[in-house]
N, C-alpha and C. Protein backbone atom coordinates (compact mmCIF):
# COMPACT_ATOMS: atom_id res chain seq x y z
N UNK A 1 -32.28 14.09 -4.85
CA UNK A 1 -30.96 13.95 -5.44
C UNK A 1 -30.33 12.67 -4.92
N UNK A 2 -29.82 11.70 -5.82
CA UNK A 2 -28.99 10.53 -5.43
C UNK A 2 -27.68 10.90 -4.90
N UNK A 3 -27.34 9.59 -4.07
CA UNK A 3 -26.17 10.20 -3.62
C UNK A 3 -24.95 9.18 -4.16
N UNK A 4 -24.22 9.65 -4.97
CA UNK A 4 -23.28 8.86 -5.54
C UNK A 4 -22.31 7.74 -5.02
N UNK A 5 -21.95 7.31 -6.02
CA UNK A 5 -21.66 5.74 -5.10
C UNK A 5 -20.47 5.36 -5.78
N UNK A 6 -19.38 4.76 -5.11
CA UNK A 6 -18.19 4.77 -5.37
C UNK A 6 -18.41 3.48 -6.23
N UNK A 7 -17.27 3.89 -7.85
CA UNK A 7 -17.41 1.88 -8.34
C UNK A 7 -16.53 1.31 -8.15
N UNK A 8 -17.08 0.31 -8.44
CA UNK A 8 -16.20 -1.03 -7.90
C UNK A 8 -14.75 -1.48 -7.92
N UNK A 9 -14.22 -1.74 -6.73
CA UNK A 9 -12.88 -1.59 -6.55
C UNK A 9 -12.08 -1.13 -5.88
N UNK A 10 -13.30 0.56 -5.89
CA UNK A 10 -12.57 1.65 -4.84
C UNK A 10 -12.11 1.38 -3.39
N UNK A 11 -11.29 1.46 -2.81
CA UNK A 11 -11.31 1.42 -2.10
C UNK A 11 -10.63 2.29 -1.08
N UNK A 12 -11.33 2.97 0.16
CA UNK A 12 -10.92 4.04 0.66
C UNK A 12 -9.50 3.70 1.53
N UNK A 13 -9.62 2.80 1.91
CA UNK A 13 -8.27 2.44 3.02
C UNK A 13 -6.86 2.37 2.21
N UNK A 14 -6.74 2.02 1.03
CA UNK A 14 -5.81 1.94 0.29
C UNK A 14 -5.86 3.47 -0.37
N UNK A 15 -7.03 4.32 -0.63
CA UNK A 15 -6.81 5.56 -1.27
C UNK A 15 -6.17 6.52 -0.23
N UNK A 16 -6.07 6.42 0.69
CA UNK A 16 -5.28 7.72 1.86
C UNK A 16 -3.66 8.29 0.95
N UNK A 17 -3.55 8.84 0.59
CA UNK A 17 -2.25 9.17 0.32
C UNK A 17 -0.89 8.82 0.42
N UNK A 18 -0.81 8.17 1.75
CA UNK A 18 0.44 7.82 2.01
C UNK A 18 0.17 6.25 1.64
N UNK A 19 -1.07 5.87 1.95
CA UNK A 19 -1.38 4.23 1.98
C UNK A 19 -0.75 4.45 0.56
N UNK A 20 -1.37 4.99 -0.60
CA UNK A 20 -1.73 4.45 -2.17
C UNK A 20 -0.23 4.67 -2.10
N UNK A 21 0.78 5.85 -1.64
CA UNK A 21 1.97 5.47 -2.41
C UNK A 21 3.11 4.59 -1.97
N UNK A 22 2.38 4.08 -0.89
CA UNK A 22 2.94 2.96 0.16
C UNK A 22 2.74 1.93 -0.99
N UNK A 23 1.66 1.15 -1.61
CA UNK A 23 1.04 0.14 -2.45
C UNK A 23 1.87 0.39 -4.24
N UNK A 24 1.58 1.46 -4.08
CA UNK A 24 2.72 1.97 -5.26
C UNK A 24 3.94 2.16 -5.52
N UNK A 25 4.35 1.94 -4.37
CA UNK A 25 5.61 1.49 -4.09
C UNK A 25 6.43 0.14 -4.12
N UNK A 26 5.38 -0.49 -3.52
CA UNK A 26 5.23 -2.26 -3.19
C UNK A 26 5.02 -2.87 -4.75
N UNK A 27 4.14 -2.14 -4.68
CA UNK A 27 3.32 -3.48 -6.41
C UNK A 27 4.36 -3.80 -7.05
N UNK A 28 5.35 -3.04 -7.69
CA UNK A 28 6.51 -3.58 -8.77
C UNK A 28 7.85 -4.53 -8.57
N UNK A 29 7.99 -4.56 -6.76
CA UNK A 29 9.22 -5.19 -6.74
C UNK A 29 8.48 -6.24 -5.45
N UNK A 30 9.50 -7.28 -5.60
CA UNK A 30 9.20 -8.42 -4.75
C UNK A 30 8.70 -7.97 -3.39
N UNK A 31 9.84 -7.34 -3.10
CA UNK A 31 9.65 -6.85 -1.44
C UNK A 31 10.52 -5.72 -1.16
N UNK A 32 10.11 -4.59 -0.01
CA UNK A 32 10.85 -3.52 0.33
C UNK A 32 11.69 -3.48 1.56
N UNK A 33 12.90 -3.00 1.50
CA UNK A 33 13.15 -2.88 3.35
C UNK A 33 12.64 -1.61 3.99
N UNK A 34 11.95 -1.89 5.17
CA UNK A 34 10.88 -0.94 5.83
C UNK A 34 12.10 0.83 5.65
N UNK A 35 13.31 0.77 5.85
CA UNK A 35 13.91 1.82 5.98
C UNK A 35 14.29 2.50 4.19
N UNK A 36 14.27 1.89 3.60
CA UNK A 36 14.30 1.97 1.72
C UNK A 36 12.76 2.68 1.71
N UNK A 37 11.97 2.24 2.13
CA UNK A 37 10.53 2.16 1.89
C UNK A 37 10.05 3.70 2.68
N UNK A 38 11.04 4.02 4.00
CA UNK A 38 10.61 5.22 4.46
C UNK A 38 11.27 5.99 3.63
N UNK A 39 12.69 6.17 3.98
CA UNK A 39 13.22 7.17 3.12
C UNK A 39 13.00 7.38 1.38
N UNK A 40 12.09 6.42 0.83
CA UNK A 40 11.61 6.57 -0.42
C UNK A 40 10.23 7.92 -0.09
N UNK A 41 9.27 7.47 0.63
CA UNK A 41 8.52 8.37 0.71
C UNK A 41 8.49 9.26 1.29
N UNK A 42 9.96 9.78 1.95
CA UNK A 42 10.01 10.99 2.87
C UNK A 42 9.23 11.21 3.90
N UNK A 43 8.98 10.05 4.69
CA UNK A 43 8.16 10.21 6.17
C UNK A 43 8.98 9.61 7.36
N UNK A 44 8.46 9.66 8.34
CA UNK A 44 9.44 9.59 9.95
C UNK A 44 9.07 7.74 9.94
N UNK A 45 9.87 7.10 10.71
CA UNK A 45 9.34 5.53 11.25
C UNK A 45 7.97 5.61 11.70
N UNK A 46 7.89 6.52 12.47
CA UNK A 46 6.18 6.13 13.06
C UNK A 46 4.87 6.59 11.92
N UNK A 47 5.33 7.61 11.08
CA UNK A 47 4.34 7.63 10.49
C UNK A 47 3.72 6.36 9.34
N UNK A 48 5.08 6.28 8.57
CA UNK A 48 5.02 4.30 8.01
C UNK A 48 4.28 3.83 9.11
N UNK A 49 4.95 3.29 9.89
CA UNK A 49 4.62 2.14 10.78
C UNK A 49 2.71 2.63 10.55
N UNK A 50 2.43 3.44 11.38
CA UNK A 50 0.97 3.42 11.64
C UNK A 50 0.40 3.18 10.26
N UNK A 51 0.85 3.66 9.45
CA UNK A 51 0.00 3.46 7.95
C UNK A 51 -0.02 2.08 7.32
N UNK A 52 1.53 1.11 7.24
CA UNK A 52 1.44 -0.07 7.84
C UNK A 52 0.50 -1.13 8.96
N UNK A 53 0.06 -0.90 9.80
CA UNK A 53 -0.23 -1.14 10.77
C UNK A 53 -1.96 -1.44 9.74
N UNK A 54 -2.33 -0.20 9.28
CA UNK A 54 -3.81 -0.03 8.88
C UNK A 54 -3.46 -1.21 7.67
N UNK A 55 -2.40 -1.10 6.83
CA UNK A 55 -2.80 -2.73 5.46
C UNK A 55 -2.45 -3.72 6.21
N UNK A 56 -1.54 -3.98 7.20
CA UNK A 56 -1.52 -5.37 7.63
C UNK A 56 -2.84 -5.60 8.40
N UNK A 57 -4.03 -4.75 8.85
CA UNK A 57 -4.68 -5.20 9.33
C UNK A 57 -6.15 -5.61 8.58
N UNK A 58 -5.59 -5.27 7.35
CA UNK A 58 -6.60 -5.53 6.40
C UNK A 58 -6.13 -7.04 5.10
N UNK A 59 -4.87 -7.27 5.98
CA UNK A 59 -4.39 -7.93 5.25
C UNK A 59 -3.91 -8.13 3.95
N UNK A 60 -3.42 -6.66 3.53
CA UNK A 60 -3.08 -6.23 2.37
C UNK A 60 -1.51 -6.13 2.61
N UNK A 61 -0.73 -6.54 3.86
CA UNK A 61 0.49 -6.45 3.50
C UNK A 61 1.16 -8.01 4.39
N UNK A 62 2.09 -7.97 3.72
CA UNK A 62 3.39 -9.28 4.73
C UNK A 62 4.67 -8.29 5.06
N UNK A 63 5.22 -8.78 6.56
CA UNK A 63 5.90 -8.37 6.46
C UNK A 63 7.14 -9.53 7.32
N UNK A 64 8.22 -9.00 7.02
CA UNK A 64 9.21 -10.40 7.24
C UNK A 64 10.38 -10.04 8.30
N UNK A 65 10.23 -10.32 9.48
CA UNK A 65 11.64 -9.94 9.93
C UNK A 65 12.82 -10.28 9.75
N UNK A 66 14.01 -9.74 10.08
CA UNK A 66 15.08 -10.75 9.23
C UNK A 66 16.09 -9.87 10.27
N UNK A 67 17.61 -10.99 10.29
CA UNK A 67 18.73 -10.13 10.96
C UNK A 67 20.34 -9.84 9.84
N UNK A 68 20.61 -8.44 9.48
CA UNK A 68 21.72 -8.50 8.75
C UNK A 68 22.52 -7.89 9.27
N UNK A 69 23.93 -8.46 9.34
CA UNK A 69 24.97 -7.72 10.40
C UNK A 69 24.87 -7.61 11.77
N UNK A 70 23.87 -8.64 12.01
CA UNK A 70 23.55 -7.66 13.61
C UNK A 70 22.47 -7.09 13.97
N UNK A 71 21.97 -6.89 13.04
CA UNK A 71 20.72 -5.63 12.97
C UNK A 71 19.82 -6.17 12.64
N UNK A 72 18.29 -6.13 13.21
CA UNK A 72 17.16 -6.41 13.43
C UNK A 72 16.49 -5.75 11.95
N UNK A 73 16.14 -6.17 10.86
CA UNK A 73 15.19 -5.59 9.63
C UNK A 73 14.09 -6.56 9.58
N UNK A 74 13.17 -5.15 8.87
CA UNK A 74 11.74 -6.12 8.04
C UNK A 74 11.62 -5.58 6.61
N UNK A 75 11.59 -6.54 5.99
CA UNK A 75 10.77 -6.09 5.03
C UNK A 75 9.50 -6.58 4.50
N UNK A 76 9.02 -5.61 3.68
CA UNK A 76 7.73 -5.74 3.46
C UNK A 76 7.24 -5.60 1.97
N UNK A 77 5.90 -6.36 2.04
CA UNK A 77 5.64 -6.89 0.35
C UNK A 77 3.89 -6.90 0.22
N UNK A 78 3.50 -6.73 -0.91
CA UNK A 78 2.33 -6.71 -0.67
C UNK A 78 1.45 -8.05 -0.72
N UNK A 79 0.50 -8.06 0.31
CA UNK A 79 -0.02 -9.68 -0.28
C UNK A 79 -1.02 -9.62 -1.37
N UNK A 80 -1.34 -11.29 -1.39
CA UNK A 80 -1.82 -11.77 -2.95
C UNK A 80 -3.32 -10.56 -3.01
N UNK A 81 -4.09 -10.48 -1.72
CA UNK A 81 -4.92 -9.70 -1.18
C UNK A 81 -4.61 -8.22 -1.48
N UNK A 82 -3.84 -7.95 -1.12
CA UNK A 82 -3.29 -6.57 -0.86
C UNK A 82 -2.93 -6.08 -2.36
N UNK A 83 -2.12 -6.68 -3.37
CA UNK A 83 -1.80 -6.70 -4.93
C UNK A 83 -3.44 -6.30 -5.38
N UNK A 84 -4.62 -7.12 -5.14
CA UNK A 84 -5.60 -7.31 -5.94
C UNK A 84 -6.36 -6.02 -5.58
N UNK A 85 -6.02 -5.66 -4.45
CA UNK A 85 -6.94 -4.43 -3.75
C UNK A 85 -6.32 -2.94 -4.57
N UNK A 86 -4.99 -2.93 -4.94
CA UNK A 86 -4.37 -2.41 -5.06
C UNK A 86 -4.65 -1.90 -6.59
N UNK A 87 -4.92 -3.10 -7.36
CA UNK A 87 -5.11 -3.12 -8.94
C UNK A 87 -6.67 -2.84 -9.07
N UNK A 88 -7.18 -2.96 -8.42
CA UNK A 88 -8.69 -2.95 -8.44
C UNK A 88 -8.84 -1.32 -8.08
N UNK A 89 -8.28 -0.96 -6.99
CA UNK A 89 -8.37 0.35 -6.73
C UNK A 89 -7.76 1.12 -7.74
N UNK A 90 -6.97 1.28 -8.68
CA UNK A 90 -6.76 1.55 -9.73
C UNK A 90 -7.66 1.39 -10.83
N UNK A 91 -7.85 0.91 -10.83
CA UNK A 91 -9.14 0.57 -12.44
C UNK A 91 -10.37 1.61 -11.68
N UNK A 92 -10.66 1.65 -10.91
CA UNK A 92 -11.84 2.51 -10.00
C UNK A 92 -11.82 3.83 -10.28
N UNK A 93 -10.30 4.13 -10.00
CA UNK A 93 -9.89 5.60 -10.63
C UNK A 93 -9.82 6.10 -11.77
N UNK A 94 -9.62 4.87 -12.39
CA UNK A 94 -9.39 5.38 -14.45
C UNK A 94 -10.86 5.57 -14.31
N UNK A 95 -12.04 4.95 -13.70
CA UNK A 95 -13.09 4.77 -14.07
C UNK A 95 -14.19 5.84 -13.76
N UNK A 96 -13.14 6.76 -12.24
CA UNK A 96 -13.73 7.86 -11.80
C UNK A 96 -13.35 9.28 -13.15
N UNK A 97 -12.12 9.27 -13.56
CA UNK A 97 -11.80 10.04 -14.03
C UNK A 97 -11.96 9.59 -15.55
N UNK A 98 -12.53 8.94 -15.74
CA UNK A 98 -12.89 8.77 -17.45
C UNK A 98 -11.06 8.66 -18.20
N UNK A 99 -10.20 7.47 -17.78
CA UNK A 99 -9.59 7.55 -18.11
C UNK A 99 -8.80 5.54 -18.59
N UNK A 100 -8.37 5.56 -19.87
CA UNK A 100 -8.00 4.18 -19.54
C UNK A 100 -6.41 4.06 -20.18
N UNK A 101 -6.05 3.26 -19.26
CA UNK A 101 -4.66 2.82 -19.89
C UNK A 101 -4.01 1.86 -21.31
């Protein structure tokens, strides 16, 4: 028996759950503020952060520090890398599930 083989595009680091709706989040607007971006997906700072931590190290994300009011922010955007991984990993899935847009 063969053992099946993921097509092209897939990619597992971006498929984790929180990653894909982290990326799905990102893809449509320029850039997010990390606290917009948590309280969008209903998770704690550290759990972002670490899931973060895994695309910036794949180089699928930018992120920007910045000061408003006083206050220390980042936000974050996906890179040109990170967009392509993102769209690619999508087409993988229409392609797993026999499905096209």
């Amino acid at each position: 028996m063969s053992t099946p083989t993921e097509p092209q595009g897939f990619d597992a680091l971006i498929h984790a759950p929180i990653r894909l709706r982290i990326c799905a989040s990102l893809a449509p607007v320029q850039w997010a503020e990390f606290a917009q971006l948590r309280d969008l997906l209903g998770i704690t700072d550290s759990v972002l952060s670490k899931h973060l931590r895994q695309l910036d190290a794949a180089g699928y994300l930018r992120a920007e520090r910045f000061s408003r009011a006083g206050r220390s922010r980042t936000r974050l955007s996906l890179s040109a890398a990170g967009r392509a991984a993102y769209v690619g990993h999508l087409a993988a899935l229409r392609e797993i599930t026999g499905t096209t847009r």
